[in-house]
PDB file of N, CA and C in Angstrom:
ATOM      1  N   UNK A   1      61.853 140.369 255.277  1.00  0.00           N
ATOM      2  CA  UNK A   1      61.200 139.704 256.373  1.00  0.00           C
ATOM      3  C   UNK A   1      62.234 139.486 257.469  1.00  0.00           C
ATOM      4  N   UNK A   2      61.626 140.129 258.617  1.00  0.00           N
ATOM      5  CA  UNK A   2      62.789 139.524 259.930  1.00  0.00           C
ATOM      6  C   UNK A   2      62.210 138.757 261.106  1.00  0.00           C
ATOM      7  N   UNK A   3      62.798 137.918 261.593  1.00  0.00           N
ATOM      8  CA  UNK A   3      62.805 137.146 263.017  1.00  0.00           C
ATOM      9  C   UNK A   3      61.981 138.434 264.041  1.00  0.00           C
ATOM     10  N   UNK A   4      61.959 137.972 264.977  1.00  0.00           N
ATOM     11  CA  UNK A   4      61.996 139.150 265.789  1.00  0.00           C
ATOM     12  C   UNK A   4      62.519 138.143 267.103  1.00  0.00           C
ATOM     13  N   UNK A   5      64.235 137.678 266.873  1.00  0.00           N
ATOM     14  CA  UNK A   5      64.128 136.688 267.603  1.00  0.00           C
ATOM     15  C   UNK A   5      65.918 136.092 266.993  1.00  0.00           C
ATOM     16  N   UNK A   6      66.527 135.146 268.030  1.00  0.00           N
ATOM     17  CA  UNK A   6      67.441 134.054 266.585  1.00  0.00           C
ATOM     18  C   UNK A   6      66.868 132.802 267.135  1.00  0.00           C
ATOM     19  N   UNK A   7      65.833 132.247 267.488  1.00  0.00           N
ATOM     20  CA  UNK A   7      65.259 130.813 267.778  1.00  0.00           C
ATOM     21  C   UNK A   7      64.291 130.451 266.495  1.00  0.00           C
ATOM     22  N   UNK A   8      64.451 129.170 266.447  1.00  0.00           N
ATOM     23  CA  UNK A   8      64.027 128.485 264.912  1.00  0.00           C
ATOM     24  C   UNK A   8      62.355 129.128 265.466  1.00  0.00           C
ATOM     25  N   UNK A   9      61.621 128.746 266.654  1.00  0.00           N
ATOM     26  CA  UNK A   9      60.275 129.360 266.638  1.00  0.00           C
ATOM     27  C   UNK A   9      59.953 130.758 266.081  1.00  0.00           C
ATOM     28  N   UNK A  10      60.800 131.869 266.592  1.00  0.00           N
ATOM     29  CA  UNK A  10      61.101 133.123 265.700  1.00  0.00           C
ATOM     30  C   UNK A  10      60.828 133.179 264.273  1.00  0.00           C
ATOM     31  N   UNK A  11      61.881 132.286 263.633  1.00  0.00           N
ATOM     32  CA  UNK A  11      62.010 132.137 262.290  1.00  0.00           C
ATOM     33  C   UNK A  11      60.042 131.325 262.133  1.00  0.00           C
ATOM     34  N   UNK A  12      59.890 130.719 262.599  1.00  0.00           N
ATOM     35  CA  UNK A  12      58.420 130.077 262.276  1.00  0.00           C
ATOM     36  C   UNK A  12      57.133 131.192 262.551  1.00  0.00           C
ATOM     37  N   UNK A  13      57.240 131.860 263.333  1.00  0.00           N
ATOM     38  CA  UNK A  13      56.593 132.992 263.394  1.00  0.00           C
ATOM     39  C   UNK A  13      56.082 133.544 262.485  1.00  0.00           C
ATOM     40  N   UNK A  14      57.539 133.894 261.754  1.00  0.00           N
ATOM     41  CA  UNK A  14      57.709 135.160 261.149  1.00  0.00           C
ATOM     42  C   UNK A  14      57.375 134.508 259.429  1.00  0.00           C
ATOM     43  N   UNK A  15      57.352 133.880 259.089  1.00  0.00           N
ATOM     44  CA  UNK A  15      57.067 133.232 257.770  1.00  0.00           C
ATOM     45  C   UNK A  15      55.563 132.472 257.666  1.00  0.00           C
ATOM     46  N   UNK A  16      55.079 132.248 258.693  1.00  0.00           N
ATOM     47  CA  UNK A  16      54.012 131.773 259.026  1.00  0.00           C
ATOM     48  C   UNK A  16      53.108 132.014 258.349  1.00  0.00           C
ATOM     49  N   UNK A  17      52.478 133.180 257.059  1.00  0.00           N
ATOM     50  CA  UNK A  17      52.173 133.227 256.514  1.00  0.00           C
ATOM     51  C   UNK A  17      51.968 132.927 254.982  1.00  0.00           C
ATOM     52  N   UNK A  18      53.702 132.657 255.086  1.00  0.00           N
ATOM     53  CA  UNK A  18      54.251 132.202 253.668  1.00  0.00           C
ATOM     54  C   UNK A  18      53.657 130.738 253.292  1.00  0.00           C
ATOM     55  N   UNK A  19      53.268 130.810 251.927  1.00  0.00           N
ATOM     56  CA  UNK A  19      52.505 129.140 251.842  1.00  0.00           C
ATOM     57  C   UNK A  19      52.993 128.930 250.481  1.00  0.00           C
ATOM     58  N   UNK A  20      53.067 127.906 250.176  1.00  0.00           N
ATOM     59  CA  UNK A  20      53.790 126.929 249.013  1.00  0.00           C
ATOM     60  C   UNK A  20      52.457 126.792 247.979  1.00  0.00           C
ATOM     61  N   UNK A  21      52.370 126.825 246.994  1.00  0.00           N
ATOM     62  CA  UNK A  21      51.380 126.815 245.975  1.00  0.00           C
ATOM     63  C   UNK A  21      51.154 126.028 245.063  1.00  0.00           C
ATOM     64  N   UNK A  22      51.969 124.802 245.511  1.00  0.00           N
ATOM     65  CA  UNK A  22      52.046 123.631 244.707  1.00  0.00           C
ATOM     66  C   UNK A  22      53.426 123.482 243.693  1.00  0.00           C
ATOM     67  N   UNK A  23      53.868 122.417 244.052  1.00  0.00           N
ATOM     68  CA  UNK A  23      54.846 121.507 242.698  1.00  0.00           C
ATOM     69  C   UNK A  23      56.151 122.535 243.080  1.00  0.00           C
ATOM     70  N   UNK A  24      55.889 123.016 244.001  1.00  0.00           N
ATOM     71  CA  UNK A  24      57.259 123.760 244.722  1.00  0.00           C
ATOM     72  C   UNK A  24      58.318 123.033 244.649  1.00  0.00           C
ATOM     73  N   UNK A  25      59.675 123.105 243.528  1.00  0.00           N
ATOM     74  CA  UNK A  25      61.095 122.530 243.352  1.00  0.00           C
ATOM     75  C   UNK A  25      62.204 123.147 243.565  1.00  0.00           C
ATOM     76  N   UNK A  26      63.138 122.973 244.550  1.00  0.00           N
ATOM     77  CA  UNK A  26      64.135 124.132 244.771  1.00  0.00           C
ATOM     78  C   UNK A  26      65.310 123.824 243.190  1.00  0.00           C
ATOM     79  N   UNK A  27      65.410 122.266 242.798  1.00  0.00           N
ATOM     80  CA  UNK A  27      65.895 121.929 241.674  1.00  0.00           C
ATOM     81  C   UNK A  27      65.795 123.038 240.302  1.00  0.00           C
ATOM     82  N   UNK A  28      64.700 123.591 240.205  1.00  0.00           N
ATOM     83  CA  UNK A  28      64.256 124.283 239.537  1.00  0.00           C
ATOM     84  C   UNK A  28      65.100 125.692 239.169  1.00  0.00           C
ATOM     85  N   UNK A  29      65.823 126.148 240.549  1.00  0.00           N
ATOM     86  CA  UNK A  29      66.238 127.270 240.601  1.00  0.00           C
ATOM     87  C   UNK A  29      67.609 126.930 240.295  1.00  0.00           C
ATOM     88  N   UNK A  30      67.780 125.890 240.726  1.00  0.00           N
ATOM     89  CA  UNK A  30      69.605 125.117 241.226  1.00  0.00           C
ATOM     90  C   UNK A  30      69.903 124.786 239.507  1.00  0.00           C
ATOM     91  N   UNK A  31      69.255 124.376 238.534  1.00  0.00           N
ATOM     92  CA  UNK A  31      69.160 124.145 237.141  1.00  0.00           C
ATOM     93  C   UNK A  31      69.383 125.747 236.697  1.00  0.00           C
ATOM     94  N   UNK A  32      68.686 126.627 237.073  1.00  0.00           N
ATOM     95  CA  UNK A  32      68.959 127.828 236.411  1.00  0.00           C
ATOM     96  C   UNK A  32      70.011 128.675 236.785  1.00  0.00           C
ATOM     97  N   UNK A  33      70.510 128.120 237.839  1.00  0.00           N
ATOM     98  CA  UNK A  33      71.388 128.772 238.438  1.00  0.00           C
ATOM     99  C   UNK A  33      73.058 128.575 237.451  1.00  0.00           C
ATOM    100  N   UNK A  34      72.291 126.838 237.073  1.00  0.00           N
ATOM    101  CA  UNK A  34      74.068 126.072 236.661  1.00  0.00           C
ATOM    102  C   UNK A  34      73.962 126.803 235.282  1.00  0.00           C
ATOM    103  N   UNK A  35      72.830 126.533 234.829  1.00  0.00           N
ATOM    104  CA  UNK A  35      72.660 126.909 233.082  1.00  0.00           C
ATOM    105  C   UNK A  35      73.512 128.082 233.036  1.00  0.00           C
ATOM    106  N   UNK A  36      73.504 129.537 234.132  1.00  0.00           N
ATOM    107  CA  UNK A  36      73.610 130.417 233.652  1.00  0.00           C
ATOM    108  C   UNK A  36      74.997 130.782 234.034  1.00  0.00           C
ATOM    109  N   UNK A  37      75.960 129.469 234.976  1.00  0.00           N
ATOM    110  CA  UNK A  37      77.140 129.323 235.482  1.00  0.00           C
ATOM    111  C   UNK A  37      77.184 130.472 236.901  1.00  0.00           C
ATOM    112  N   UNK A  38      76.344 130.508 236.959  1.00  0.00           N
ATOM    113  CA  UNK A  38      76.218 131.777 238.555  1.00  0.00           C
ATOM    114  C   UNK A  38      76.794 130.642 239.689  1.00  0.00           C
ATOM    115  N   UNK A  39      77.619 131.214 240.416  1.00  0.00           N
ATOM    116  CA  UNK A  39      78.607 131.141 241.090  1.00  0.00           C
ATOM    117  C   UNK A  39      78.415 132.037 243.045  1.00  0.00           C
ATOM    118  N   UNK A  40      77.897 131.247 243.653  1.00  0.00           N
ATOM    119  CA  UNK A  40      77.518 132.096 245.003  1.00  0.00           C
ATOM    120  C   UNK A  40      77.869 131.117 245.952  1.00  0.00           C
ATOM    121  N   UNK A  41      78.456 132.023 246.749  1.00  0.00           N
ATOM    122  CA  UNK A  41      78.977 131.430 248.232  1.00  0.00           C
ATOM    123  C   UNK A  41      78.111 130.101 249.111  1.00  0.00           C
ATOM    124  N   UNK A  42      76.665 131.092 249.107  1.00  0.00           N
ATOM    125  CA  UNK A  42      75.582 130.500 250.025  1.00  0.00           C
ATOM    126  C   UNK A  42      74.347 130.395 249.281  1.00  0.00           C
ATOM    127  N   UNK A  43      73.658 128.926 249.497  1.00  0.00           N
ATOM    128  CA  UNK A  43      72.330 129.070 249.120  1.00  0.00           C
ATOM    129  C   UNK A  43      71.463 129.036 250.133  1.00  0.00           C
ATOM    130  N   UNK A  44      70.722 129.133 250.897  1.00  0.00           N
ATOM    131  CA  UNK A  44      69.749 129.878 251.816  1.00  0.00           C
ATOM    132  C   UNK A  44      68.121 129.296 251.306  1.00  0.00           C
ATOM    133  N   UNK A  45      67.912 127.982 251.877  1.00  0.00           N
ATOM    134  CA  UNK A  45      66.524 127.433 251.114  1.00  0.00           C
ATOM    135  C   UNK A  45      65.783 127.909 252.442  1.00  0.00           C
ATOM    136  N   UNK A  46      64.299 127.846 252.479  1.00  0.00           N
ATOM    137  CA  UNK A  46      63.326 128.099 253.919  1.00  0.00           C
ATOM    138  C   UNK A  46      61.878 127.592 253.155  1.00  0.00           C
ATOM    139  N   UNK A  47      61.656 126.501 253.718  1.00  0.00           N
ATOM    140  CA  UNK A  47      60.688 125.686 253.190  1.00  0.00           C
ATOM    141  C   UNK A  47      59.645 124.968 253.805  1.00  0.00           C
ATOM    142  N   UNK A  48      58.440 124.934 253.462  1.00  0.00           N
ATOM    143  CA  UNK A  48      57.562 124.126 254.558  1.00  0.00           C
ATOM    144  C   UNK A  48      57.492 122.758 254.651  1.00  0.00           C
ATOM    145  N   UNK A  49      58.563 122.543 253.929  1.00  0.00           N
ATOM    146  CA  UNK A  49      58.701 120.661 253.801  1.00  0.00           C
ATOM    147  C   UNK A  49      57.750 120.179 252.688  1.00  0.00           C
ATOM    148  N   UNK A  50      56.909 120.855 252.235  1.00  0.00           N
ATOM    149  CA  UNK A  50      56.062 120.550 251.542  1.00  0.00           C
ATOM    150  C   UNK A  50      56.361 119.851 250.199  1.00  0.00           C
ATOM    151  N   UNK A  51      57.546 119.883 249.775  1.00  0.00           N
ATOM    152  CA  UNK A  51      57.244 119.609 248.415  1.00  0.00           C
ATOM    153  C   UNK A  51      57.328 118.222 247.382  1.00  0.00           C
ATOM    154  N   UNK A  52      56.867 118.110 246.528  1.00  0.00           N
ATOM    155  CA  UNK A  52      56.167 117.094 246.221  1.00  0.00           C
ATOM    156  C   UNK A  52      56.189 116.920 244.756  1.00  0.00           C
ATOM    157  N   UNK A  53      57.170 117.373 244.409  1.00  0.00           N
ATOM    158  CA  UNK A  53      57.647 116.886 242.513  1.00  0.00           C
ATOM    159  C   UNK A  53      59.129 117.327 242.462  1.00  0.00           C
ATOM    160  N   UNK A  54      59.372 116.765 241.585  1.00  0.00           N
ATOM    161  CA  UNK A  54      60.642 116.191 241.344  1.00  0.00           C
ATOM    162  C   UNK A  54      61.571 117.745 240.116  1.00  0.00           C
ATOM    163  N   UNK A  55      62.466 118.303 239.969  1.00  0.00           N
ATOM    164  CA  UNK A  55      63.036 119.059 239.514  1.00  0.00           C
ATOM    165  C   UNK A  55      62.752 118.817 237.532  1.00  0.00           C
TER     166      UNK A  55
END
């Protein structure tokens, strides 16, 4: 998926379709990430604010 753009509206554009499906936890990933000792520079979240339970 790309911008067609570098302004945060761009970025809103372009995801604008993307929708959250409930009980959406970024914790979730950040737990599997440690379990498995993975080790990365950058994490890169893009979210509709939506979310609404706990890891």
């Amino acid at each position: 998926m790309n911008a067609q753009g570098k302004e945060l509206t761009d970025w809103e554009r372009a995801f604008q379709h993307i929708k959250a499906g409930g009980s959406t936890s970024i914790g979730c990933a950040l737990e599997a990430m440690r379990k498995k000792r993975l080790i990365v520079d950058q994490i890169i979240i893009v979210t509709d604010e939506g979310e609404n339970a706990t890891p």
